[in-house]
PDB file of N, CA and C in Angstrom:
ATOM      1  N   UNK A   1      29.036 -20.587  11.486  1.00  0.00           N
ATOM      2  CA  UNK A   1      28.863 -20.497  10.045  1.00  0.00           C
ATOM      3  C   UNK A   1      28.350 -19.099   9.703  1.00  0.00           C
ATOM      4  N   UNK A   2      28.980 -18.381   8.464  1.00  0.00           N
ATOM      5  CA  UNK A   2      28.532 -17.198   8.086  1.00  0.00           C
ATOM      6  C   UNK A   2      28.100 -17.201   7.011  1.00  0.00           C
ATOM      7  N   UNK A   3      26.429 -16.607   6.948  1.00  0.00           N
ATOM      8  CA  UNK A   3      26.047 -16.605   5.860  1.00  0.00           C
ATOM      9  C   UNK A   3      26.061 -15.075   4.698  1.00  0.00           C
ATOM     10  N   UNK A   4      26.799 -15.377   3.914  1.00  0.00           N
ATOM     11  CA  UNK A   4      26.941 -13.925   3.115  1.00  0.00           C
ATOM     12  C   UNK A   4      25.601 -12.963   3.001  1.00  0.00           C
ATOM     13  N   UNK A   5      25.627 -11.777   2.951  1.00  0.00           N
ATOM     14  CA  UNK A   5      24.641 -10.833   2.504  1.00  0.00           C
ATOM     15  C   UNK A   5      23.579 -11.390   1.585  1.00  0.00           C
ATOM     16  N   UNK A   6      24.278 -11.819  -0.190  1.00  0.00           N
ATOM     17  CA  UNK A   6      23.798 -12.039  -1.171  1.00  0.00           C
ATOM     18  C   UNK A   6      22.870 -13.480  -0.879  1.00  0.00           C
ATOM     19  N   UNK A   7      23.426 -14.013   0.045  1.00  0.00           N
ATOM     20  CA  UNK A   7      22.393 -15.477   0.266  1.00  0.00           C
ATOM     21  C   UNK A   7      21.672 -15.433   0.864  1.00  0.00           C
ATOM     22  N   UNK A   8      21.651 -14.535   2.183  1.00  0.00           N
ATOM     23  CA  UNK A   8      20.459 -14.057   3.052  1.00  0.00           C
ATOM     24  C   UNK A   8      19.560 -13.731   2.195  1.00  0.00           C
ATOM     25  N   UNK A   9      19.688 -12.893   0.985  1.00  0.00           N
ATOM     26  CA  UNK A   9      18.542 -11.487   0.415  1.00  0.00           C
ATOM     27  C   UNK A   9      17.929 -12.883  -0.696  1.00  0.00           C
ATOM     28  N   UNK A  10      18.649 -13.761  -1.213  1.00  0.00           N
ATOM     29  CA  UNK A  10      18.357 -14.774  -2.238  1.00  0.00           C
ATOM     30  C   UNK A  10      17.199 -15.767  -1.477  1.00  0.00           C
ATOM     31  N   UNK A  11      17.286 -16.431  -0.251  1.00  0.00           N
ATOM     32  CA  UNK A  11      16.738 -16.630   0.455  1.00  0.00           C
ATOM     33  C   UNK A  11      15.131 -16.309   0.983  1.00  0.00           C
ATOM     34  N   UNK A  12      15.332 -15.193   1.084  1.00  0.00           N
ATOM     35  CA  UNK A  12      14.138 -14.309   1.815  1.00  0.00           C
ATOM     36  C   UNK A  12      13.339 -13.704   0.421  1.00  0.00           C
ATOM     37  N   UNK A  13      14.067 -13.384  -0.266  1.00  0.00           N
ATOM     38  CA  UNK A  13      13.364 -13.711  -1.970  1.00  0.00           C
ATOM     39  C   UNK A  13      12.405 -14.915  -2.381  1.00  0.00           C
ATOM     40  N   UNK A  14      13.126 -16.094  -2.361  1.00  0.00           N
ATOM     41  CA  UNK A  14      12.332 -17.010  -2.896  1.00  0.00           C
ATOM     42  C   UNK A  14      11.346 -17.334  -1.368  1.00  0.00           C
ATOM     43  N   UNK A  15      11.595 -17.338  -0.640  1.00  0.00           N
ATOM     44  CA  UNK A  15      10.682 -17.430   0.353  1.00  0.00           C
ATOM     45  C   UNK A  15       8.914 -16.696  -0.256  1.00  0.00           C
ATOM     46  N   UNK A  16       9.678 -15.333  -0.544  1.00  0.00           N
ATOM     47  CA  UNK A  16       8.354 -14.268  -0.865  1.00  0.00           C
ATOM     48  C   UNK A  16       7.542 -14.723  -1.981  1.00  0.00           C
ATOM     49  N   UNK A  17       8.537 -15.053  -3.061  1.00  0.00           N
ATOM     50  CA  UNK A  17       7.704 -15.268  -4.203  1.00  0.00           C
ATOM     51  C   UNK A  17       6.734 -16.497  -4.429  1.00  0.00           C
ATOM     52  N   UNK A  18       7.132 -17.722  -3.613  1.00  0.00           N
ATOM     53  CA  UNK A  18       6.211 -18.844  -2.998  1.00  0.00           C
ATOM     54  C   UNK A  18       5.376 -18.498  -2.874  1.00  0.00           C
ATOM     55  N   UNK A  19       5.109 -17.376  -1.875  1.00  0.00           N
ATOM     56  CA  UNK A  19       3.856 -16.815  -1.273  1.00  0.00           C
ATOM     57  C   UNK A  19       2.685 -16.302  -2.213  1.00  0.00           C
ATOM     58  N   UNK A  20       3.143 -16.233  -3.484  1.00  0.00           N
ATOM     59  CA  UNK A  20       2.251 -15.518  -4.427  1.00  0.00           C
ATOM     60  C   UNK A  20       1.117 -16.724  -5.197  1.00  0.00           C
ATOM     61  N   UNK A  21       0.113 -15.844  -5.225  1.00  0.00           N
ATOM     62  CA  UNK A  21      -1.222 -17.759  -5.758  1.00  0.00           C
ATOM     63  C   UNK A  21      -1.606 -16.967  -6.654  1.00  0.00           C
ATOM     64  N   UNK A  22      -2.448 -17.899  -7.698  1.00  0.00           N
ATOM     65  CA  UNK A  22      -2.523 -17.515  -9.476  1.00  0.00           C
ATOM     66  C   UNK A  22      -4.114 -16.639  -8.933  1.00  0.00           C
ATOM     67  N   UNK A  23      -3.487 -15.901 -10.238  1.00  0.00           N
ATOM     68  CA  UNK A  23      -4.935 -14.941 -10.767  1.00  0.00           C
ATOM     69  C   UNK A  23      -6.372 -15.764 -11.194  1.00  0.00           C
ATOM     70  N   UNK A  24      -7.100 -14.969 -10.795  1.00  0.00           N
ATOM     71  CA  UNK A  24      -8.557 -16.001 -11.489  1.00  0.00           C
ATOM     72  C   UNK A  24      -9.161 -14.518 -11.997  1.00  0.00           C
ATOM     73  N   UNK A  25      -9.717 -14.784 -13.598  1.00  0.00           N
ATOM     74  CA  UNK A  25     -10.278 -13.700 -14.025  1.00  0.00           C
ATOM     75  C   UNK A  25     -11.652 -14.045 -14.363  1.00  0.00           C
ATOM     76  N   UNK A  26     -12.363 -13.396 -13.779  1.00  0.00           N
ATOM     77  CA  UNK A  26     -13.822 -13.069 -14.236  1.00  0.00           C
ATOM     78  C   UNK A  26     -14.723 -11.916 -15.008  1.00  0.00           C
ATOM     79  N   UNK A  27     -15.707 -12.323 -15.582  1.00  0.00           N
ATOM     80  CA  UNK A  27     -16.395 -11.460 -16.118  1.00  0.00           C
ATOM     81  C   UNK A  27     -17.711 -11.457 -16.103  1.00  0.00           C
ATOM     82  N   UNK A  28     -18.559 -10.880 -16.150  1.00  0.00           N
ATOM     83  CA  UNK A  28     -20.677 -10.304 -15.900  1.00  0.00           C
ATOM     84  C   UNK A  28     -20.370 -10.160 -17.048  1.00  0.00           C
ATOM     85  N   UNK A  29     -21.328 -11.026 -17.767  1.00  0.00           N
ATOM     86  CA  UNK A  29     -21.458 -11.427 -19.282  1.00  0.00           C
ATOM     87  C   UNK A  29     -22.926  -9.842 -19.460  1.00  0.00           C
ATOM     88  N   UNK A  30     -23.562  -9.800 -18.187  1.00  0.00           N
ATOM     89  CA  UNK A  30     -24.385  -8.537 -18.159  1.00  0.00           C
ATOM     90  C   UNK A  30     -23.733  -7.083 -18.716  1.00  0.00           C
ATOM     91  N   UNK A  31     -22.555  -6.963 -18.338  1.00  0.00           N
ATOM     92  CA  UNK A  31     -22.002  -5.456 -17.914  1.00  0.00           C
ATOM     93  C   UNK A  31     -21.068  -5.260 -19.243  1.00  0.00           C
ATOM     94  N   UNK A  32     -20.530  -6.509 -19.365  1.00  0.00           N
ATOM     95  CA  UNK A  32     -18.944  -6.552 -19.906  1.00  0.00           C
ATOM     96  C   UNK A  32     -17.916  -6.450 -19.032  1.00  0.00           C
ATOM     97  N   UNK A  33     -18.013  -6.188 -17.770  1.00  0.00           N
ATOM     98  CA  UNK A  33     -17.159  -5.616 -16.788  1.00  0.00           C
ATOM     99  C   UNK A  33     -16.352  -6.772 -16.367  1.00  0.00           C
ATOM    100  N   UNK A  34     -15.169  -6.713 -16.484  1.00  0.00           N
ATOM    101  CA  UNK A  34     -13.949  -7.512 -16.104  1.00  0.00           C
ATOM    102  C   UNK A  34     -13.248  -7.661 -14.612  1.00  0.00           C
ATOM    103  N   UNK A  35     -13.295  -8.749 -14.244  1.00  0.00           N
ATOM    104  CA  UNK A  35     -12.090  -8.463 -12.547  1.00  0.00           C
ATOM    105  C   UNK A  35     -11.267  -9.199 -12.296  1.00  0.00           C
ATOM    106  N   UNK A  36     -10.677  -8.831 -11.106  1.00  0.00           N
ATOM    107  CA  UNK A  36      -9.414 -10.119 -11.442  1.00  0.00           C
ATOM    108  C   UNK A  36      -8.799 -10.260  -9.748  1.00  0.00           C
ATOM    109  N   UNK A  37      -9.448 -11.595  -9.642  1.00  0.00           N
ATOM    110  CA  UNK A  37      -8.539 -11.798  -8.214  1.00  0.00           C
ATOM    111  C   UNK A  37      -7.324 -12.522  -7.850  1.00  0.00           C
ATOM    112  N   UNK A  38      -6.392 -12.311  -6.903  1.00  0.00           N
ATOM    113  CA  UNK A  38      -5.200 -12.842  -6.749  1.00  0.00           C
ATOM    114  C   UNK A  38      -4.099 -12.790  -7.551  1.00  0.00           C
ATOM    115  N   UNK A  39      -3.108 -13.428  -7.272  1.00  0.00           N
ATOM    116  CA  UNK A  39      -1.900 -13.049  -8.279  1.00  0.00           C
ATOM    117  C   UNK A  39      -1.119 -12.232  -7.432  1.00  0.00           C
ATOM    118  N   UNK A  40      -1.402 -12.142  -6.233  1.00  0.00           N
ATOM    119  CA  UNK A  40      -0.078 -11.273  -5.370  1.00  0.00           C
ATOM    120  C   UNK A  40       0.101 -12.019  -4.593  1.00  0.00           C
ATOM    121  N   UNK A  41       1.075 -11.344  -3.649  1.00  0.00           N
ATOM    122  CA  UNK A  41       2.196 -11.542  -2.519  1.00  0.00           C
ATOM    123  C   UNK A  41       1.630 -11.089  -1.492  1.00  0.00           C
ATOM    124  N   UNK A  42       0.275 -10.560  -0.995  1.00  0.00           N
ATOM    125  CA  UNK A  42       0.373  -9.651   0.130  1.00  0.00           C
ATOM    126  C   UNK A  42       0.665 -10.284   1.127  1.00  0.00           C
ATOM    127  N   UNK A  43       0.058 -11.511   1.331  1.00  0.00           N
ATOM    128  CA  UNK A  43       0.400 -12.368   2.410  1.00  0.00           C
ATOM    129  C   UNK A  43       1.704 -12.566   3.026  1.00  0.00           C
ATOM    130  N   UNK A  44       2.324 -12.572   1.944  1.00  0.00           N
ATOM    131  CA  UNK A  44       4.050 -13.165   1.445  1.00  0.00           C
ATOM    132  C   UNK A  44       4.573 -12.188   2.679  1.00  0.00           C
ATOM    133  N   UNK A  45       3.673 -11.641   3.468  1.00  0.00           N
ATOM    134  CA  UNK A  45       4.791 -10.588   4.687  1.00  0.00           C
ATOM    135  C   UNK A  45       4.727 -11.282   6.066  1.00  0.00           C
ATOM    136  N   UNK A  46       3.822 -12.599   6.109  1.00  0.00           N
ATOM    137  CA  UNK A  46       3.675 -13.179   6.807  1.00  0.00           C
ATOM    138  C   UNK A  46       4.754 -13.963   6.868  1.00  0.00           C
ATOM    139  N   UNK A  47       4.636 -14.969   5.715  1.00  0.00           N
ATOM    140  CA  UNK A  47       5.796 -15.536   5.105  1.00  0.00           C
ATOM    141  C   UNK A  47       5.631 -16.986   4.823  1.00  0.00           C
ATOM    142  N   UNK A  48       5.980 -17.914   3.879  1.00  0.00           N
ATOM    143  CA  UNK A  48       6.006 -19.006   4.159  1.00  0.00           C
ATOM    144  C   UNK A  48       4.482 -19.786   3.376  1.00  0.00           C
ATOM    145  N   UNK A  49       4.118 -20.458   4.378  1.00  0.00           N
ATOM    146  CA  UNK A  49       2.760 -21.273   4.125  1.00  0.00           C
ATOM    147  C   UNK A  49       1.900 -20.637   4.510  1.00  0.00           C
ATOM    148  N   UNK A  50       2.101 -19.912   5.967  1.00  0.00           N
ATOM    149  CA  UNK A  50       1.204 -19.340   6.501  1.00  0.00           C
ATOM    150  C   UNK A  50       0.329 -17.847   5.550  1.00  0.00           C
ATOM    151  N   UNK A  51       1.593 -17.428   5.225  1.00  0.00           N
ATOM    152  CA  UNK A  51       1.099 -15.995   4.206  1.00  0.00           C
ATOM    153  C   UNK A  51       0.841 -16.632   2.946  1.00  0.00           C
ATOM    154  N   UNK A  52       1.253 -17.751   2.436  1.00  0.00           N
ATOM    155  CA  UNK A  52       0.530 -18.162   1.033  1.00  0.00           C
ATOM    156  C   UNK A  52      -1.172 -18.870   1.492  1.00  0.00           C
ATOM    157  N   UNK A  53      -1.335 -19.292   2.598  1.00  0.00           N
ATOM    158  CA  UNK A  53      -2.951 -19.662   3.099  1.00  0.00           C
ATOM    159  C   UNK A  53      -3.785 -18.075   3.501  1.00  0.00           C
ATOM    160  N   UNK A  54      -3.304 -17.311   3.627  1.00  0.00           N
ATOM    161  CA  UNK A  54      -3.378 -16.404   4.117  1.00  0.00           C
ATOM    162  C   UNK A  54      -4.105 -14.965   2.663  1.00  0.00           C
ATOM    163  N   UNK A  55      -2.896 -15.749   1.882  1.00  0.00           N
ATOM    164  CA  UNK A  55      -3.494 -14.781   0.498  1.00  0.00           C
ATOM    165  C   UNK A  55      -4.671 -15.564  -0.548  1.00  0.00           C
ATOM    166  N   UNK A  56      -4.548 -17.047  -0.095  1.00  0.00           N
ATOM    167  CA  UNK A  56      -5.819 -17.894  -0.830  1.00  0.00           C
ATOM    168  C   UNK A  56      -6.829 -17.406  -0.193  1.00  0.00           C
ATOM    169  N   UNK A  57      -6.483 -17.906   0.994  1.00  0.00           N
ATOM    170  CA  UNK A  57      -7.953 -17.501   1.545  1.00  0.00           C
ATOM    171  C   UNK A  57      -9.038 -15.876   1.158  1.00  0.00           C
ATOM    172  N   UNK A  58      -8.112 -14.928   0.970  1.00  0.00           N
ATOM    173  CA  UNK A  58      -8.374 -13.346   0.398  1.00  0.00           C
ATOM    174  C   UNK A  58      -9.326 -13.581  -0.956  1.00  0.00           C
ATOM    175  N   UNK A  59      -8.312 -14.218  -1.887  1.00  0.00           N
ATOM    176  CA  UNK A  59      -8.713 -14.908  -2.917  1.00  0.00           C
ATOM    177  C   UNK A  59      -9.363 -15.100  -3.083  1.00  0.00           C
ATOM    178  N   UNK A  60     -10.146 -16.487  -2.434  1.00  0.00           N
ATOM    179  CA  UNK A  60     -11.341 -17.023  -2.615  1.00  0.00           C
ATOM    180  C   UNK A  60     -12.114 -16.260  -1.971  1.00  0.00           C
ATOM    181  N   UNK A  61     -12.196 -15.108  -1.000  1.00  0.00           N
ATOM    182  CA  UNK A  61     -13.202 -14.462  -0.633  1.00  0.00           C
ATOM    183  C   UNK A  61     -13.626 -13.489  -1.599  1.00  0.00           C
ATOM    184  N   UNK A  62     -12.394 -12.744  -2.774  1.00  0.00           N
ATOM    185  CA  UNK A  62     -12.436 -11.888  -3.697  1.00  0.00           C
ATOM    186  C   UNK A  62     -13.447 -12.800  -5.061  1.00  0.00           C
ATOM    187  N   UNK A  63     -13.304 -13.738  -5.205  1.00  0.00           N
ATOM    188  CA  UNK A  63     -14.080 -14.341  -6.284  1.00  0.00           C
ATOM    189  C   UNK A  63     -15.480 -14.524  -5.906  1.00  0.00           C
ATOM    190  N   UNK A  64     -15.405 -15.093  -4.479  1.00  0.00           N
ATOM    191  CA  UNK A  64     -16.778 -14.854  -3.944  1.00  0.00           C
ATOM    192  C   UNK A  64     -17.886 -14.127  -4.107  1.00  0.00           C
ATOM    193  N   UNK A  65     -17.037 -12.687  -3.662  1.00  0.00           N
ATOM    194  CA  UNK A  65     -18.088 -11.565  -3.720  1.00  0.00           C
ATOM    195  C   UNK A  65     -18.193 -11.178  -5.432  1.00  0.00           C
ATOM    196  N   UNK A  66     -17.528 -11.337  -6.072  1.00  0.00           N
ATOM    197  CA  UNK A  66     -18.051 -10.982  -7.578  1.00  0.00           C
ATOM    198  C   UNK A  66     -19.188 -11.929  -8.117  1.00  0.00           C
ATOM    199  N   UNK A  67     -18.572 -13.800  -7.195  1.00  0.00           N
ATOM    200  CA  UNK A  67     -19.646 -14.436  -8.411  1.00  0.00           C
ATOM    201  C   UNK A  67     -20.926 -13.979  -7.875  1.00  0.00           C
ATOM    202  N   UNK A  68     -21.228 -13.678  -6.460  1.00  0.00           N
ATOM    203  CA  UNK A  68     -22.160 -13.484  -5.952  1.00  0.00           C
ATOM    204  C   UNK A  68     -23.005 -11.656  -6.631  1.00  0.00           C
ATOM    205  N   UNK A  69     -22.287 -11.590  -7.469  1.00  0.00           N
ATOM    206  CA  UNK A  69     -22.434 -10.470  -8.418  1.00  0.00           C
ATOM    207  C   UNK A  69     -22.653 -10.470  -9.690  1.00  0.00           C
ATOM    208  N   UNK A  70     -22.880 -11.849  -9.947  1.00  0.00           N
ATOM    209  CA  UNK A  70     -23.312 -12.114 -11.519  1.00  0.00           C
ATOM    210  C   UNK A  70     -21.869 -12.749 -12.031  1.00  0.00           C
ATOM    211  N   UNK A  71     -20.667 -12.254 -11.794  1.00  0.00           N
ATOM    212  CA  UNK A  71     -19.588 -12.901 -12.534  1.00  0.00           C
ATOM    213  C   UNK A  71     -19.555 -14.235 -12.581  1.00  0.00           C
ATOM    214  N   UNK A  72     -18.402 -14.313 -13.981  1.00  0.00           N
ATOM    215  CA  UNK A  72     -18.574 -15.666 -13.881  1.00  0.00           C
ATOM    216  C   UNK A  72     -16.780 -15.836 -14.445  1.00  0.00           C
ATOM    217  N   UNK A  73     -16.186 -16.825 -13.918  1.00  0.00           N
ATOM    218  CA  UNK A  73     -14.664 -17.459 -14.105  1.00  0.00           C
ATOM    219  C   UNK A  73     -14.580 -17.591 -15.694  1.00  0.00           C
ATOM    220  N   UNK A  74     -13.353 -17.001 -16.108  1.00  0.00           N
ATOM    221  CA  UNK A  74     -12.938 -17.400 -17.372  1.00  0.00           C
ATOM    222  C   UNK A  74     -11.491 -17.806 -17.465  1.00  0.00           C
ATOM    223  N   UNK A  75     -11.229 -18.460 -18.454  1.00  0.00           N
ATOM    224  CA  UNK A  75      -9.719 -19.396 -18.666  1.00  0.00           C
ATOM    225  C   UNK A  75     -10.189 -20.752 -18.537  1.00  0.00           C
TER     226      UNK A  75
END
């Protein structure tokens, strides 16, 4: 079986974009100062489940260190 060019690249596309986990935005009601974790793909080079656990996990370490900074989650 041959798989065309255009279905390989369609493929390995949606694969990547799976990989991507939602933004969480915070703010230090102290500072005004705004941040914003997640919302990418970096993982996504891993691929799969593994690079979407891979970019949560980042994630939740990125929210971490802010709340542990006064921030606080908004939305």
């Amino acid at each position: 079986m041959k798989i065309s060019k255009l279905t390989l690249v369609c493929l390995i596309g949606v694969s990547l974009i799976g990989c991507s986990t939602p933004a969480v935005t915070l703010k230090n009601e102290s500072t005004g100062q705004v941040a914003r974790c997640g919302g990418d793909a970096t993982g996504s080079m891993v691929g799969g489940l593994i690079g979407y656990n891979m970019q949560k996990s980042n994630d939740e370490s990125c929210v971490g260190a802010y709340e542990s900074q006064g921030f606080k989650r908004i939305q």
